[in-house]
N, C-alpha and C. Protein backbone atom coordinates (compact mmCIF):
# COMPACT_ATOMS: atom_id res chain seq x y z
N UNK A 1 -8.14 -0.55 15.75
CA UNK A 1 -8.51 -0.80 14.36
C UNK A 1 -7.42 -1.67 13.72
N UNK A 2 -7.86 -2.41 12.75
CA UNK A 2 -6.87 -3.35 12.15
C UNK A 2 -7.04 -3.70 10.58
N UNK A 3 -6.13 -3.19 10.18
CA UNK A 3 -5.93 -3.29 8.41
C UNK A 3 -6.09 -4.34 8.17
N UNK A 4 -7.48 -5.14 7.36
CA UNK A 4 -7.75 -5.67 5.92
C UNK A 4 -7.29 -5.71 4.82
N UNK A 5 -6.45 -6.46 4.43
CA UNK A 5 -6.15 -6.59 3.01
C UNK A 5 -6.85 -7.92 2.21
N UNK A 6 -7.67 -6.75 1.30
CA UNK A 6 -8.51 -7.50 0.00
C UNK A 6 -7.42 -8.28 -0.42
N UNK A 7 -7.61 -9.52 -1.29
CA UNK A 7 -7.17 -10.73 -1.41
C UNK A 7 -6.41 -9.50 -3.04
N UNK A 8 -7.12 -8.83 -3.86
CA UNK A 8 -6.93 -7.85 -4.53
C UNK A 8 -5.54 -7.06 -4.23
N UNK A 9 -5.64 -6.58 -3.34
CA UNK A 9 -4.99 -5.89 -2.40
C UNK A 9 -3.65 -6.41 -2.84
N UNK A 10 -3.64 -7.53 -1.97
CA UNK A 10 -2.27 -8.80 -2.16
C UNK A 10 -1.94 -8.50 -3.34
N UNK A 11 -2.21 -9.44 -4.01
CA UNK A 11 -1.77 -9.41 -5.26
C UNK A 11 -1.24 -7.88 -5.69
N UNK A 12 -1.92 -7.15 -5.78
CA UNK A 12 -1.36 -6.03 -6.07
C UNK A 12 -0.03 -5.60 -5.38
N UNK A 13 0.25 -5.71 -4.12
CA UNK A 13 1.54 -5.79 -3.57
C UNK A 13 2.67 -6.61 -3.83
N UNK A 14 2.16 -7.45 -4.27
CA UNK A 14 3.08 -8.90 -4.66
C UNK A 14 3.73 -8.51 -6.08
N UNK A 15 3.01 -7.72 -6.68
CA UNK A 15 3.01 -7.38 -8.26
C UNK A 15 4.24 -6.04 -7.51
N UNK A 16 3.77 -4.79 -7.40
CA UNK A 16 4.81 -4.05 -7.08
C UNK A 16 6.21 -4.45 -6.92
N UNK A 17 6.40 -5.61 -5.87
CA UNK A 17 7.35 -6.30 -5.45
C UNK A 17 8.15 -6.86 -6.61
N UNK A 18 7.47 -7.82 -7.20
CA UNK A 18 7.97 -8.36 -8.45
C UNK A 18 8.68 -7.44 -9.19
N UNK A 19 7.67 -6.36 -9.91
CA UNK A 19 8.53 -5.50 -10.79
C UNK A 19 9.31 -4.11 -10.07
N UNK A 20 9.29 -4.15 -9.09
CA UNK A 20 10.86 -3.41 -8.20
C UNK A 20 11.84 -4.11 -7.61
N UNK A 21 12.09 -5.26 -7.93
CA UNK A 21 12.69 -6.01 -7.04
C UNK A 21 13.49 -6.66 -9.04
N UNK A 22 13.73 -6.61 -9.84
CA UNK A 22 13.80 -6.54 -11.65
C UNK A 22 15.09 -5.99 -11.45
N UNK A 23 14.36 -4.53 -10.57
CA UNK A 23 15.96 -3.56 -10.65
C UNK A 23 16.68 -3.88 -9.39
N UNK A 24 16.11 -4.09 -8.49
CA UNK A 24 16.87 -4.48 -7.08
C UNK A 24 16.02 -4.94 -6.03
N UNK A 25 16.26 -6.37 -5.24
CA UNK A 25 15.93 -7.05 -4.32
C UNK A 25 15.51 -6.26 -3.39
N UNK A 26 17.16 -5.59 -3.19
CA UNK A 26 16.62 -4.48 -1.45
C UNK A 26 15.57 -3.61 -1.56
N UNK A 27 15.61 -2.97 -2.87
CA UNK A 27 14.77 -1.74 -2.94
C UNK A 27 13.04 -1.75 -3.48
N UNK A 28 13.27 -3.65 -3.60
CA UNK A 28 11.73 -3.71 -3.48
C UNK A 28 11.44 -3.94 -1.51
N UNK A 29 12.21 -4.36 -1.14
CA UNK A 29 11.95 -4.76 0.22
C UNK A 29 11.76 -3.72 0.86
N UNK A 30 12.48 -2.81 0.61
CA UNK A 30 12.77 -0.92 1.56
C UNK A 30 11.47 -0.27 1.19
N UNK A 31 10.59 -0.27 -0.13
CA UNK A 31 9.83 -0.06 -0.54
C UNK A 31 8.42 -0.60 -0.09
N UNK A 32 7.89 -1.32 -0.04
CA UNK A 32 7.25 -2.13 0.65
C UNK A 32 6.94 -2.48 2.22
N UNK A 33 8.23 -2.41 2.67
CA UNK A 33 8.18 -1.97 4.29
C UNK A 33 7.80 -0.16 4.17
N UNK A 34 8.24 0.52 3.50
CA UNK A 34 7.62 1.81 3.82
C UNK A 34 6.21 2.14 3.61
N UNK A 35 5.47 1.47 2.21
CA UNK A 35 4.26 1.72 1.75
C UNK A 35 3.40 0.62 2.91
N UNK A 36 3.89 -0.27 3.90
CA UNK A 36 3.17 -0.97 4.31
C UNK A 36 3.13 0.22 6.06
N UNK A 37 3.92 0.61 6.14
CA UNK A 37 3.94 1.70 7.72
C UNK A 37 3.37 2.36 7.13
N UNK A 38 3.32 3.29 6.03
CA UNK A 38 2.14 4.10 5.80
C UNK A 38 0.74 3.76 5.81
N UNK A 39 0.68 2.58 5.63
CA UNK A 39 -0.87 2.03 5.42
C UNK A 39 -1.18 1.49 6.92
N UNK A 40 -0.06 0.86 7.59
CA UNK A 40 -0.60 1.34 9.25
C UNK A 40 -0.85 2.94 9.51
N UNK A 41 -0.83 3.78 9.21
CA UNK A 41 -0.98 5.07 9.83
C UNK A 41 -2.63 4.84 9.94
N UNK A 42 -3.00 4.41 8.36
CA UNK A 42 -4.67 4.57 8.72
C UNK A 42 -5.30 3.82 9.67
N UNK A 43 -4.52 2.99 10.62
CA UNK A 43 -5.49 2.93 11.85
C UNK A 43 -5.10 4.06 13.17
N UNK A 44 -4.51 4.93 12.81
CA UNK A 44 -4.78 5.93 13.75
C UNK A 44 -5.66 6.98 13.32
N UNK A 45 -5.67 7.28 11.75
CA UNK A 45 -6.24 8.35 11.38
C UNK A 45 -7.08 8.20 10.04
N UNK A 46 -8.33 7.14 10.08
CA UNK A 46 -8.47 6.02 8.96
C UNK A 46 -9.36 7.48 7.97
N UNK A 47 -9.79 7.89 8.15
CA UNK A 47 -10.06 9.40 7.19
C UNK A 47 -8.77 10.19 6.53
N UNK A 48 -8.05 10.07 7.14
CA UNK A 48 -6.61 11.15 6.10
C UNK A 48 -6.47 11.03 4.78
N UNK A 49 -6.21 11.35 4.05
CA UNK A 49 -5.76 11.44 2.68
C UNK A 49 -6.84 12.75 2.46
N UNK A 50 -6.68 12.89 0.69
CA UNK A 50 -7.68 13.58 0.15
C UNK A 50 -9.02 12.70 -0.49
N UNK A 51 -10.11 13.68 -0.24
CA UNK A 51 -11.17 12.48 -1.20
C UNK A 51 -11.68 12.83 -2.79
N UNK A 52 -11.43 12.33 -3.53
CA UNK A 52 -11.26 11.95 -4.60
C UNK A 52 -12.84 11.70 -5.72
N UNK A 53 -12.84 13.00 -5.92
CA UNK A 53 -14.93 12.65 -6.17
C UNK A 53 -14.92 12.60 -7.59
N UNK A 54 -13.82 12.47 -8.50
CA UNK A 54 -13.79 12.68 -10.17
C UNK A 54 -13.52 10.72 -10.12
N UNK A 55 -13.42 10.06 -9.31
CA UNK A 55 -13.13 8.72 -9.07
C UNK A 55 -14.31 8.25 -8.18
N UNK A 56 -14.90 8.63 -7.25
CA UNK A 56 -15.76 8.24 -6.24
C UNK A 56 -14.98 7.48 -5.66
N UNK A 57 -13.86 8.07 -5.22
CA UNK A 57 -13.48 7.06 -3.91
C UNK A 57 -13.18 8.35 -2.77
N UNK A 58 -13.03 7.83 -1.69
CA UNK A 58 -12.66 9.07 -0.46
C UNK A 58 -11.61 8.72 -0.13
């Protein structure tokens, strides 16, 4: 399996980056490499999390 990122998506990461990186360069970078290995996990286990039905998302 192989992670898709919505063009959405991007941007939204790019944005995180921007405003953590305000207070510090590294700690948008350290940040970002971690939230991005987490988001590889979901191709081993693409159901995990909780699902979320007051939102309709799973």
């Amino acid at each position: 399996m192989r992670i898709k990122y919505t063009e959405q998506a991007r941007e939204d990461l790019d944005k995180i980056a921007d405003y953590i990186s305000q207070d510090s360069i590294q700690k948008a970078i350290d940040y970002l490499y971690k939230l991005k290995n987490r988001i590889k996990l979901l191709t081993l286990s693409p159901y995990m999390g909780l699902e979320c039905k007051t939102k309709g998302l799973k």
